[in-house]
N, C-alpha and C. Protein backbone atom coordinates (compact mmCIF):
# COMPACT_ATOMS: atom_id res chain seq x y z
N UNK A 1 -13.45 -17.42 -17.99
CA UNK A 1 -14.67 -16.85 -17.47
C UNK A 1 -15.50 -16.27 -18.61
N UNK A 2 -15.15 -15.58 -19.41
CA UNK A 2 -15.52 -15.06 -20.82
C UNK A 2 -16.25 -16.04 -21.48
N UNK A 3 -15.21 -17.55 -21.78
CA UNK A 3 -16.41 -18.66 -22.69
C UNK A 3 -17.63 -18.98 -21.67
N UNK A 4 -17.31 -19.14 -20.47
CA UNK A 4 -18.27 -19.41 -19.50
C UNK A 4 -19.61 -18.74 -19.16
N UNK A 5 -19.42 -17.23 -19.32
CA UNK A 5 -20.32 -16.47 -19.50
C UNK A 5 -21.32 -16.19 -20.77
N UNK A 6 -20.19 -16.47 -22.08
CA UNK A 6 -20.82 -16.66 -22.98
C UNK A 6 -21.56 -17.58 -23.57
N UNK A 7 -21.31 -19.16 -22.94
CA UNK A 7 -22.22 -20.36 -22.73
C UNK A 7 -23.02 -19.67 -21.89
N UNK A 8 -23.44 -19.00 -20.67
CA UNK A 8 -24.65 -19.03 -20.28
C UNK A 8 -25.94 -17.83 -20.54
N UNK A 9 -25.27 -17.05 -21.68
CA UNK A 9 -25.78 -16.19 -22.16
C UNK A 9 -26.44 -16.65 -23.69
N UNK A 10 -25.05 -17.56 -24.16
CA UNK A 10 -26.37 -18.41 -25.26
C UNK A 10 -27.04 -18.87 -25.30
N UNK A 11 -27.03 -19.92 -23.96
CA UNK A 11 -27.71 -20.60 -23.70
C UNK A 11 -29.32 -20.03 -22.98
N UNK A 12 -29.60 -19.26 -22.59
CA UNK A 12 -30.17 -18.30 -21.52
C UNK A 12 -31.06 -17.26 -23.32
N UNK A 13 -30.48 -17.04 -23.99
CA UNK A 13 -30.89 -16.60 -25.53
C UNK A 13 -32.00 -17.32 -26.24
N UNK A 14 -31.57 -19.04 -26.50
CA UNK A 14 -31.46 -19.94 -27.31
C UNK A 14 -32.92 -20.53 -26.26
N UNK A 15 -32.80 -20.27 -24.76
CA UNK A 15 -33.45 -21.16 -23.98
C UNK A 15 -33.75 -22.80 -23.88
N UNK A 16 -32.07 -22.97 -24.37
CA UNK A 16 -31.63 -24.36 -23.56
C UNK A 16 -31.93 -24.91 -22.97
N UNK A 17 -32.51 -26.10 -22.36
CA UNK A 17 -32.25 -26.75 -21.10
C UNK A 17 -31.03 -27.38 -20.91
N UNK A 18 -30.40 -27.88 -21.86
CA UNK A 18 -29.78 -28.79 -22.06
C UNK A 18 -28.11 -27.91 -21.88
N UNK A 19 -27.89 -26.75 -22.67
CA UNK A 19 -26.98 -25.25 -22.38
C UNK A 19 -27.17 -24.78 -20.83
N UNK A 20 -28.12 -24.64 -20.34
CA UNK A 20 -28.49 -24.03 -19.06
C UNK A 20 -28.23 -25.09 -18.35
N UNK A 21 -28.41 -26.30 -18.25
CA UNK A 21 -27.63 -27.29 -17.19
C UNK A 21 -26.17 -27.57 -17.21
N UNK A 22 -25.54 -27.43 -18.58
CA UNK A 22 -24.14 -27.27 -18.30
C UNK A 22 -23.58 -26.08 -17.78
N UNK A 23 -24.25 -25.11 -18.15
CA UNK A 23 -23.89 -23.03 -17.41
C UNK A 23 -24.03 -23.95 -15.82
N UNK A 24 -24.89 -24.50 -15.62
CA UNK A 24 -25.63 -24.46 -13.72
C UNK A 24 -24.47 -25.45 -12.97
N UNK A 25 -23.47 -26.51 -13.98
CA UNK A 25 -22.94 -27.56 -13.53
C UNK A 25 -21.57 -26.74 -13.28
N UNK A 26 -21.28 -25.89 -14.73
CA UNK A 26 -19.89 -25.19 -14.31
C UNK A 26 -19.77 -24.13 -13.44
N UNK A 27 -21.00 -23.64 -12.99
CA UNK A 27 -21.11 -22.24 -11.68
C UNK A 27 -20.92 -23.14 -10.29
N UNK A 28 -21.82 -24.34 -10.14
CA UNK A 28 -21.85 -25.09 -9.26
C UNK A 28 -20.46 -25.69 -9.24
N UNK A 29 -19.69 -26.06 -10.01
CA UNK A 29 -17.98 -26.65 -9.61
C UNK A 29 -17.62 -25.64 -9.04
N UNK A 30 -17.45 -24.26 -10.25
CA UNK A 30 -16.67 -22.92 -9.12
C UNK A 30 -17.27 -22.67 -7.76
N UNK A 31 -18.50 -22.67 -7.61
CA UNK A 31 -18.71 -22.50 -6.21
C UNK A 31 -18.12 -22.88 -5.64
N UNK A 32 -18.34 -24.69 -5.28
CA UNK A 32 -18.05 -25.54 -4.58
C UNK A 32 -16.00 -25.35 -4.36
N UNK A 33 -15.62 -24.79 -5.44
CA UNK A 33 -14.43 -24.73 -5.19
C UNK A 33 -14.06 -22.69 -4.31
N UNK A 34 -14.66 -22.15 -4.74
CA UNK A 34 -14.74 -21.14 -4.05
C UNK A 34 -15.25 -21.27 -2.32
N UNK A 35 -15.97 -21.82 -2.30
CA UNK A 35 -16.64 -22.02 -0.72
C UNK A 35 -15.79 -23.06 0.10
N UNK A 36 -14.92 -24.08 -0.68
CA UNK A 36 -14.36 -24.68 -0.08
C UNK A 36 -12.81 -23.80 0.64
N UNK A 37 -12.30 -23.26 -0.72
CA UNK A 37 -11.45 -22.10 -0.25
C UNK A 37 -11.37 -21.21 0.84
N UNK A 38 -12.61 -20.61 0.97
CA UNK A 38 -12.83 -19.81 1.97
C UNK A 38 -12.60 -20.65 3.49
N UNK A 39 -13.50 -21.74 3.19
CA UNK A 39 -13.51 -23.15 4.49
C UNK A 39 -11.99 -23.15 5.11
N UNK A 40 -11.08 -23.36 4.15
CA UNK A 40 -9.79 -23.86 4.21
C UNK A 40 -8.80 -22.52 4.55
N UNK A 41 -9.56 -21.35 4.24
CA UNK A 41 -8.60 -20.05 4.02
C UNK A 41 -8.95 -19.91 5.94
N UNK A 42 -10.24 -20.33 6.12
CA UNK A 42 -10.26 -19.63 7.64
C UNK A 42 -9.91 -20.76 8.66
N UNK A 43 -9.98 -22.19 8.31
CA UNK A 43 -9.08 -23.36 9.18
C UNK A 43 -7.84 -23.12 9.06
N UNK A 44 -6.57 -22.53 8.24
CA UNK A 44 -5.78 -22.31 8.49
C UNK A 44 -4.92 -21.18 8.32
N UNK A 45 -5.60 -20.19 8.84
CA UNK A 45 -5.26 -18.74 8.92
C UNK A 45 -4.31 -19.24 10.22
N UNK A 46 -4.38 -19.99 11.26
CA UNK A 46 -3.82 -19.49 12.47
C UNK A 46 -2.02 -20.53 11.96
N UNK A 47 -2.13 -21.68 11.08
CA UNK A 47 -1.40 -22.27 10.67
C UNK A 47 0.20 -21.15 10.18
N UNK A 48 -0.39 -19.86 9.74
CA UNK A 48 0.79 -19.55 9.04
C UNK A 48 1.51 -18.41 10.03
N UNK A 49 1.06 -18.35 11.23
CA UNK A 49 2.06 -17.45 12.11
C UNK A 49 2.78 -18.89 12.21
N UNK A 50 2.74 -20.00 12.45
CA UNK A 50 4.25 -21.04 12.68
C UNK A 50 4.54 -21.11 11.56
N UNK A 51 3.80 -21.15 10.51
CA UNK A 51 4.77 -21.56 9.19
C UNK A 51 6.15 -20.34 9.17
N UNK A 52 5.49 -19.09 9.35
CA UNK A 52 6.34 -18.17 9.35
C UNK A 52 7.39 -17.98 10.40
N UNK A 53 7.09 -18.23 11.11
CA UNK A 53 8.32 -18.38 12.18
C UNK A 53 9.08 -19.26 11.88
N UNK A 54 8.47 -20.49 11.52
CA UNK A 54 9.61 -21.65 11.22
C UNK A 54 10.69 -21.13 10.42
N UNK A 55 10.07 -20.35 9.25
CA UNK A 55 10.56 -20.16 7.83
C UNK A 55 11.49 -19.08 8.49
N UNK A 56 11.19 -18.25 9.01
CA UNK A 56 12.36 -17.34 9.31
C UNK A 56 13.20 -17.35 10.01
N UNK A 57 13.46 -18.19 10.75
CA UNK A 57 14.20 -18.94 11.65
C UNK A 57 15.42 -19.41 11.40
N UNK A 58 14.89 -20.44 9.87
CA UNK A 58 15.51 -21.06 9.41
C UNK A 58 16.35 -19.92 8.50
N UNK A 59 15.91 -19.27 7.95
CA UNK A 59 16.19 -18.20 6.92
C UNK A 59 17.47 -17.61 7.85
N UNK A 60 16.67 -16.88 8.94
CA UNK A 60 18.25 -16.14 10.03
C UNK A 60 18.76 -16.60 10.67
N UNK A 61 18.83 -17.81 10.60
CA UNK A 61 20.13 -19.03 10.98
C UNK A 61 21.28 -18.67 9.66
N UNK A 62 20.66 -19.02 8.56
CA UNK A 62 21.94 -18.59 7.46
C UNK A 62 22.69 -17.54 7.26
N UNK A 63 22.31 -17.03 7.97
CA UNK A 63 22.33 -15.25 7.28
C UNK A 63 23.80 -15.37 7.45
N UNK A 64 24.73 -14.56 6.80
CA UNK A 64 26.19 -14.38 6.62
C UNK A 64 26.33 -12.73 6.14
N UNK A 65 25.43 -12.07 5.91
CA UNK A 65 25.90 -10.69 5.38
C UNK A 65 26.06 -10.80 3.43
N UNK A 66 26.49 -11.85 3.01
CA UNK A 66 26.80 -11.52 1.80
C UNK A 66 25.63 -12.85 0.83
N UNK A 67 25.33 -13.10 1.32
CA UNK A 67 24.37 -14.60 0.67
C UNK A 67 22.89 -14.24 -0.18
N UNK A 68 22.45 -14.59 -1.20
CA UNK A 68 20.71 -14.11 -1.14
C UNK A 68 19.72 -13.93 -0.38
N UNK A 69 20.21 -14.99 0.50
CA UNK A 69 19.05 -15.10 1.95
C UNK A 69 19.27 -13.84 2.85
N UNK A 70 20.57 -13.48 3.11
CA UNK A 70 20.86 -12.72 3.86
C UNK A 70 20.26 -11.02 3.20
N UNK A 71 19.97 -11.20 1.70
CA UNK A 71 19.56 -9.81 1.13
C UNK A 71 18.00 -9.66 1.45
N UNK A 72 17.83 -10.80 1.49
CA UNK A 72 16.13 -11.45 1.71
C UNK A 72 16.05 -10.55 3.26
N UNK A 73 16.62 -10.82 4.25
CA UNK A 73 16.66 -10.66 5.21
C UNK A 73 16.63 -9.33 6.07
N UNK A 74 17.81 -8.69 5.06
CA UNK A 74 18.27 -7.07 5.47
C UNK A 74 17.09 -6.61 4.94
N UNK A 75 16.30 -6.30 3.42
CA UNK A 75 15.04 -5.92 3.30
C UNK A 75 14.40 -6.25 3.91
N UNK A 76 14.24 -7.52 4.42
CA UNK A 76 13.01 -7.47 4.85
C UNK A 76 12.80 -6.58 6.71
N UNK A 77 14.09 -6.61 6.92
CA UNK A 77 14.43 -5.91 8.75
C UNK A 77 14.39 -4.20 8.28
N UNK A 78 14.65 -3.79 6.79
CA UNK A 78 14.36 -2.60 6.66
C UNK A 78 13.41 -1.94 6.45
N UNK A 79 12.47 -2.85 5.17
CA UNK A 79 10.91 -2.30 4.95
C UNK A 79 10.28 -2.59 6.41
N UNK A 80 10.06 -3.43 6.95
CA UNK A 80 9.49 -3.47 8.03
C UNK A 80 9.57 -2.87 9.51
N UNK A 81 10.67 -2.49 9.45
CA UNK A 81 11.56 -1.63 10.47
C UNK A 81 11.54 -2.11 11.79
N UNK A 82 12.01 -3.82 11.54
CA UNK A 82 12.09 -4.69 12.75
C UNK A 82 13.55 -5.12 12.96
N UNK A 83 13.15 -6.46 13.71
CA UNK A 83 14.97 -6.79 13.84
C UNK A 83 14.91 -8.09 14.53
N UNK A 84 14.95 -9.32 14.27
CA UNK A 84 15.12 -10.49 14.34
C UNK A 84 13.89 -11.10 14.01
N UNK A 85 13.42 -12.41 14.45
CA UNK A 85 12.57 -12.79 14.41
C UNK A 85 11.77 -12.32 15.42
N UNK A 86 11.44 -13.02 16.61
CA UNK A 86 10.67 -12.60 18.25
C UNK A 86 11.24 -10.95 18.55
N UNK A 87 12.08 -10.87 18.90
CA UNK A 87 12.80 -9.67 18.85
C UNK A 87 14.25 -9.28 18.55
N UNK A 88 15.05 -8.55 18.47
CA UNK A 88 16.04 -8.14 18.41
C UNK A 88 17.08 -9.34 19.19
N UNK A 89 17.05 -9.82 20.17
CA UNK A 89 17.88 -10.49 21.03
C UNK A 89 17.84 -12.15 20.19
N UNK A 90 17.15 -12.32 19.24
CA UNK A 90 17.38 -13.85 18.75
C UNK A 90 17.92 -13.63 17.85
N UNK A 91 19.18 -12.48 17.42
CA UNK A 91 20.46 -12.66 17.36
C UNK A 91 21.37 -13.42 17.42
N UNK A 92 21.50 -13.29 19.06
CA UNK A 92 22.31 -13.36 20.15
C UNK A 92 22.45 -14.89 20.06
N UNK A 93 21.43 -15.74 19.34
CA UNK A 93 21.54 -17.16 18.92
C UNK A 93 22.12 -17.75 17.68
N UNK A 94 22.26 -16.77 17.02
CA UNK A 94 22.60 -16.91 15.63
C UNK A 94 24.27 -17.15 15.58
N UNK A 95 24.55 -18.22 13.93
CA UNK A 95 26.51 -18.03 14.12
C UNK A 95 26.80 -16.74 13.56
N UNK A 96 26.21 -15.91 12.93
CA UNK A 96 26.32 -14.44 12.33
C UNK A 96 27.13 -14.06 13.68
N UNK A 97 26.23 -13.81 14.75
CA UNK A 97 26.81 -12.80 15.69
C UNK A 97 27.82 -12.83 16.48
N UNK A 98 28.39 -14.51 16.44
CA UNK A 98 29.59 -15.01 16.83
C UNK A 98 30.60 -14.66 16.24
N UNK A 99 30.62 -14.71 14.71
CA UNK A 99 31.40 -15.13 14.13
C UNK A 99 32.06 -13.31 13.53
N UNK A 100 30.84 -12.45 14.39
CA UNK A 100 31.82 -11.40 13.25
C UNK A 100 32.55 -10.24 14.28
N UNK A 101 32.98 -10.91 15.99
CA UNK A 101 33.87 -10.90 16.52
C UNK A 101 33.43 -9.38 17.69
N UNK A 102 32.42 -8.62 16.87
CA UNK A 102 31.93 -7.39 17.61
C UNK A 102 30.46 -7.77 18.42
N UNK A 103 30.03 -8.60 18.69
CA UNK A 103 28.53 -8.96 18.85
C UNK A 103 27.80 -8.25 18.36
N UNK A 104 27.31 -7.51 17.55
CA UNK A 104 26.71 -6.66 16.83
C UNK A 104 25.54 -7.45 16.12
N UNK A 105 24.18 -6.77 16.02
CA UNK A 105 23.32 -7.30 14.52
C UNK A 105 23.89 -6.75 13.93
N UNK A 106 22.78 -7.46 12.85
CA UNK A 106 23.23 -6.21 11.23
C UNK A 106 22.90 -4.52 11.33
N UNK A 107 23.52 -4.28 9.97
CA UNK A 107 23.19 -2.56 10.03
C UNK A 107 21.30 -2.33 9.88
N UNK A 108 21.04 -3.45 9.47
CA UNK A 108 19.71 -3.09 8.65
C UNK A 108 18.51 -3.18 9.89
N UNK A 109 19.32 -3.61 11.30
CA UNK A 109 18.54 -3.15 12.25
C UNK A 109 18.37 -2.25 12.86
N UNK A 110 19.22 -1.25 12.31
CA UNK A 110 19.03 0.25 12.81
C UNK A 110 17.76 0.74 12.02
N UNK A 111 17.75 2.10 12.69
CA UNK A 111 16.43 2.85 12.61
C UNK A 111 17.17 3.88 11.53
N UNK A 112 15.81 4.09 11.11
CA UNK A 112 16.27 4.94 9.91
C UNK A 112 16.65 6.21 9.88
N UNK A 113 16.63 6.96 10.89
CA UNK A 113 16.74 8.10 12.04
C UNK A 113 18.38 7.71 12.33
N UNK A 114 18.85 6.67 12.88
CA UNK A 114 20.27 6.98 13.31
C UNK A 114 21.31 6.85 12.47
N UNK A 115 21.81 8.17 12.99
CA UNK A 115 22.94 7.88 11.60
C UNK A 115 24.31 7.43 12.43
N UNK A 116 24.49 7.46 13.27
CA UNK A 116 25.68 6.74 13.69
C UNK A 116 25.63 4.83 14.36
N UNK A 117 24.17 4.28 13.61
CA UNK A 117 24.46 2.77 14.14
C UNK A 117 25.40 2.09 13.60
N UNK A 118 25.67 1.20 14.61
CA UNK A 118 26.69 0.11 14.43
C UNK A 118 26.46 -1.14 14.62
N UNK A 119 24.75 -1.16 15.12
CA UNK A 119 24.23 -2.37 15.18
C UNK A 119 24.90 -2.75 16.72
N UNK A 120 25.51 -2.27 17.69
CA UNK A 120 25.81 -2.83 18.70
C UNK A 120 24.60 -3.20 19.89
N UNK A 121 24.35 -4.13 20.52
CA UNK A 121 23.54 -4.17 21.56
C UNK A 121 23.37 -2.87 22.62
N UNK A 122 24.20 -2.41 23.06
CA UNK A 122 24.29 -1.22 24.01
C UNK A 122 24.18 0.01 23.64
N UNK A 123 23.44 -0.10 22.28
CA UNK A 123 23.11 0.68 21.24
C UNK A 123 21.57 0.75 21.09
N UNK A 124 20.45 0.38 21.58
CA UNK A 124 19.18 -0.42 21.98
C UNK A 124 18.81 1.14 21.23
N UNK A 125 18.48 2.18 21.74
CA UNK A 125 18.00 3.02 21.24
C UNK A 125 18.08 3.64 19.94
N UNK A 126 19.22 3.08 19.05
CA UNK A 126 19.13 3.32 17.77
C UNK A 126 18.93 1.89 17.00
N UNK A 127 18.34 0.79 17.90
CA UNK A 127 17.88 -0.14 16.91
C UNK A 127 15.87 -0.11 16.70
N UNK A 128 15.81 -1.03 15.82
CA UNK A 128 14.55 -2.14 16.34
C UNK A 128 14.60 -3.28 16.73
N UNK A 129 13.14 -2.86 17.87
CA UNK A 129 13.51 -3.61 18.90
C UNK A 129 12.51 -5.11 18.45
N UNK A 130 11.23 -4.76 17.93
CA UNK A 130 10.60 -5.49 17.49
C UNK A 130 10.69 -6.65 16.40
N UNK A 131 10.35 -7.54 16.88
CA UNK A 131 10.77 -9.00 15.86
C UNK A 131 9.93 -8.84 14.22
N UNK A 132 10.24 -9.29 13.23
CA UNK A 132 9.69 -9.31 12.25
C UNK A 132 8.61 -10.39 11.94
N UNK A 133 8.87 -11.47 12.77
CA UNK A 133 7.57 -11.96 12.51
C UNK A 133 6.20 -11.99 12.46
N UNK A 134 5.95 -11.06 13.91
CA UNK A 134 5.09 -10.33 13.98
C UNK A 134 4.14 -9.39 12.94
N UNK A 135 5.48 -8.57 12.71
CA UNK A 135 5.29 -7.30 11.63
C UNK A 135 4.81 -8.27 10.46
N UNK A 136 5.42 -9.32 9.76
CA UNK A 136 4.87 -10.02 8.27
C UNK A 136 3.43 -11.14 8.83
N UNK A 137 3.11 -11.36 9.82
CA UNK A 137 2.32 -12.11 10.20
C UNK A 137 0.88 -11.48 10.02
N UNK A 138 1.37 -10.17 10.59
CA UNK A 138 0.09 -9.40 10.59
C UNK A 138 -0.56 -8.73 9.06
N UNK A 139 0.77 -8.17 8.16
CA UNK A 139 0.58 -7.95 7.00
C UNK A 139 0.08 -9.35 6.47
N UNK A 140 0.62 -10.57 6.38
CA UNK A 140 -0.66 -11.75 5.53
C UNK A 140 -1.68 -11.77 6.00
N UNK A 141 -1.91 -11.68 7.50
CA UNK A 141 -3.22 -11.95 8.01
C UNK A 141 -4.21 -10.94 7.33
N UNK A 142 -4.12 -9.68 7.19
CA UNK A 142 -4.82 -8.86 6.59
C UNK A 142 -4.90 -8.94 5.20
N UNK A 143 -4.18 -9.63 4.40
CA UNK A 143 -4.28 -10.19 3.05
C UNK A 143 -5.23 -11.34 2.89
N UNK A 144 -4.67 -12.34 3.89
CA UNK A 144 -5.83 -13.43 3.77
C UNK A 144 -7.24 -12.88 3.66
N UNK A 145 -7.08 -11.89 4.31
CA UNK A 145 -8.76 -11.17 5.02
C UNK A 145 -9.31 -10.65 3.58
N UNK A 146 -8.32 -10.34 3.19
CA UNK A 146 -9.18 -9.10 1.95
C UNK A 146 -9.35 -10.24 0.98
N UNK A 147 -8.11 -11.45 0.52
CA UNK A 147 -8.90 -12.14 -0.52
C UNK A 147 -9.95 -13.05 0.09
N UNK A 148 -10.13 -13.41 1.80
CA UNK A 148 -11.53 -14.13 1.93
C UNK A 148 -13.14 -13.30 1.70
N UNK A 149 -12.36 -12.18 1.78
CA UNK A 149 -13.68 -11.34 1.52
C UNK A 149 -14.21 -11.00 0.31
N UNK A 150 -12.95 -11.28 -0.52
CA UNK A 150 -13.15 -11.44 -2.15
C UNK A 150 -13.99 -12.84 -2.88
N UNK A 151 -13.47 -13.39 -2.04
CA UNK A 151 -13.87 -14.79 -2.63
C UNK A 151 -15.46 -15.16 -2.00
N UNK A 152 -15.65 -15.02 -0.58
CA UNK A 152 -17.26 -14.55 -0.68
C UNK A 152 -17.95 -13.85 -1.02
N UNK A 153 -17.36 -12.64 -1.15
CA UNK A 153 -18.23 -11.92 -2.43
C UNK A 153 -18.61 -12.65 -3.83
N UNK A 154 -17.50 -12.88 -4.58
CA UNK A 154 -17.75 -13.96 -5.61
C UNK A 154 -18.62 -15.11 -5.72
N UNK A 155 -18.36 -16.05 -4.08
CA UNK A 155 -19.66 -17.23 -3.98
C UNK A 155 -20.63 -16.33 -3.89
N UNK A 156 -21.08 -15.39 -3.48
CA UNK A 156 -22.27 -14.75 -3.62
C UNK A 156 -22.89 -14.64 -4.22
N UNK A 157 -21.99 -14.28 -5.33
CA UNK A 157 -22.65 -13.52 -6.86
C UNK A 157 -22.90 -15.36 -7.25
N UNK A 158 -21.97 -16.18 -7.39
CA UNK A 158 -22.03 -17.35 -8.17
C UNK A 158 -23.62 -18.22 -7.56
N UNK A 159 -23.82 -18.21 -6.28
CA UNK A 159 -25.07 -18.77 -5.97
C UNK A 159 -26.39 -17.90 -6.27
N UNK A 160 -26.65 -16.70 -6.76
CA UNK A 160 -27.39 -15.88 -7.17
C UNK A 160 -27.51 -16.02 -8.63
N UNK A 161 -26.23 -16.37 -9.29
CA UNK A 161 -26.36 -16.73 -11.14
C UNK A 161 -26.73 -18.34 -10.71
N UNK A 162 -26.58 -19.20 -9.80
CA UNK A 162 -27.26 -20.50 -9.90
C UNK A 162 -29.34 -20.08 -9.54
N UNK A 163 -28.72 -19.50 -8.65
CA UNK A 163 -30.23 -19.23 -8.65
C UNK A 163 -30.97 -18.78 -9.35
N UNK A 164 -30.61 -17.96 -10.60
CA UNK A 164 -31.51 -17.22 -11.71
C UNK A 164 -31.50 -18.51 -12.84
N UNK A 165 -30.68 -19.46 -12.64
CA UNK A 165 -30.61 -20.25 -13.78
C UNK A 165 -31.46 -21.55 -13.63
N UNK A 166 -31.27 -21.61 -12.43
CA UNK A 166 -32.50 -22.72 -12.29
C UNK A 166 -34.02 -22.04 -12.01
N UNK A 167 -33.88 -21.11 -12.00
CA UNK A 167 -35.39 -20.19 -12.48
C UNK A 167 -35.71 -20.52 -13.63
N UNK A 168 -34.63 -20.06 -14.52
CA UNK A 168 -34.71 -20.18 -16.23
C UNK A 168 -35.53 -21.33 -16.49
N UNK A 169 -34.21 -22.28 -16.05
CA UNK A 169 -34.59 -23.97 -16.64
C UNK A 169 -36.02 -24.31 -15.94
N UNK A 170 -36.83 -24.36 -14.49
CA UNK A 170 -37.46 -24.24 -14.71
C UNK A 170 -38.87 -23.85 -14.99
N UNK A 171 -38.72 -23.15 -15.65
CA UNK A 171 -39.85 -22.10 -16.16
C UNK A 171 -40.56 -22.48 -16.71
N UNK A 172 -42.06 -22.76 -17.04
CA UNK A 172 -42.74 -23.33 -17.75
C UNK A 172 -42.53 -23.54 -19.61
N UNK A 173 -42.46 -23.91 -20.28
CA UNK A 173 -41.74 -23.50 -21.80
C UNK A 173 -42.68 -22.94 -22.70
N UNK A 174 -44.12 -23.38 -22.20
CA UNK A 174 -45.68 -23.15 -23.19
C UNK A 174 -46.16 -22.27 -22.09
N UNK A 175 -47.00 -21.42 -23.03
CA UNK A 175 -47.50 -20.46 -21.87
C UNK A 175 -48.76 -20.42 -23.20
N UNK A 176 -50.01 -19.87 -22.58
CA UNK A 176 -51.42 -19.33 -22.83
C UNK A 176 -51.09 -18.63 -24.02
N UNK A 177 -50.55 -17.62 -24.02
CA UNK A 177 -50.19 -16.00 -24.60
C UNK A 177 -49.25 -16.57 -25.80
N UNK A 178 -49.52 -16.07 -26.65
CA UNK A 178 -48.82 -15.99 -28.17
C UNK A 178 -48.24 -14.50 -28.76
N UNK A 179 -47.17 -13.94 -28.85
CA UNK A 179 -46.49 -12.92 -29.55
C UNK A 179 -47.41 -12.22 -30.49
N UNK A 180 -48.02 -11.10 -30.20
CA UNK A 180 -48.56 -10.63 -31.70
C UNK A 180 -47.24 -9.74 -32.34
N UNK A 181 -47.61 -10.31 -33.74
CA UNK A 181 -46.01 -10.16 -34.60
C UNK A 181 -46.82 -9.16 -35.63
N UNK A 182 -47.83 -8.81 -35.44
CA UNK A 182 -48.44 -7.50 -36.54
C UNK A 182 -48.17 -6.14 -36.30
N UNK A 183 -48.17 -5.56 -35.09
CA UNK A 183 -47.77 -4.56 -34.66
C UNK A 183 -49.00 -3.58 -34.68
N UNK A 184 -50.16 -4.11 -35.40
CA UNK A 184 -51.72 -3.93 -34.96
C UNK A 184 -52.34 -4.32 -33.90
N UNK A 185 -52.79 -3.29 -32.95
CA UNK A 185 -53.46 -3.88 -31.80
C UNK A 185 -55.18 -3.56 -32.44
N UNK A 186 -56.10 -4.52 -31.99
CA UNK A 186 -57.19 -4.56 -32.41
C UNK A 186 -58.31 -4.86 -31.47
């Protein structure tokens, strides 16, 4: 951005045409790639509540307690202070909860308040009850938001420097009026 600015500031100095149409060609690519972004950021905003479900799905199918995924998992049921995907009960689908003989979730679905969980179902009041997908769906959605609002801000500014530049370029080059370089007015 730096050489870019500084091509259209030499050029814009020097009064280029030839500098000022390459400044107008490289604002006009970023646009076009900025505006397309935005296009694409708001056609598939609704795309990533399934991406995310898929993904976590798949993720707390593995889960075993001791795995990376499964560390992936416990943070993420703790910062968020949820507990399955949809809710707490899509568990109850998982081989985790079979296999570890107590039907229990994990610990990391307790609330941070109870100090005696055990993660048991009949335990409802010292878990969360709320699914995590939700909870991370809504945190990107509000991310998407802030960088689409970033990035039209930016086409903004970028069609306003196209617009001062094709002012520049074209501007008449001869004008009536000549510089007095004496510093005598007479």
């Amino acid at each position: 951005m730096f050489i870019i600015g500084l091509l259209g500031c030499c050029a814009t100095f020097r009064e280029s045409r030839v500098g000022l149409g390459l400044f107008l060609a490289i604002i006009l690519v970023i646009f076009i790639a900025e505006v397309s972004t935005f296009v694409l950021g708001f056609v598939y905003r609704e795309k990533v509540k399934t991406d995310v479900q898929g993904t976590m799905r798949s993720v707390f199918e593995k889960y075993d307690g001791k795995n990376s995924e499964s560390e992936v998992v416990d943070y993420l049921q703790e910062q968020l202070h949820c507990c399955g995907v949809k809710n707490y009960s899509d568990w109850t689908t998982t081989q985790w909860y079979n296999s570890t003989g107590n039907h229990s979730v994990p610990l990391s679905c307790c609330q941070q308040e109870a100090k005696n969980c055990t993660g048991q179902l009949d335990q409802l009041q010292e878990l969360n009850t709320r699914g995590c997908a939700q909870e991370l769906e809504s945190g990107l959605q509000s991310v998407i938001s802030y960088v689409m609002l970033v990035i039209l801000g930016f086409a903004i500014v970028k069609f306003f420097a196209m617009l001062s530049v094709c002012v520049l370029t074209c501007k008449k080059q001869e004008s009536e009026y000549q510089p007095l370089h004496s510093g005598v007015f007479a």
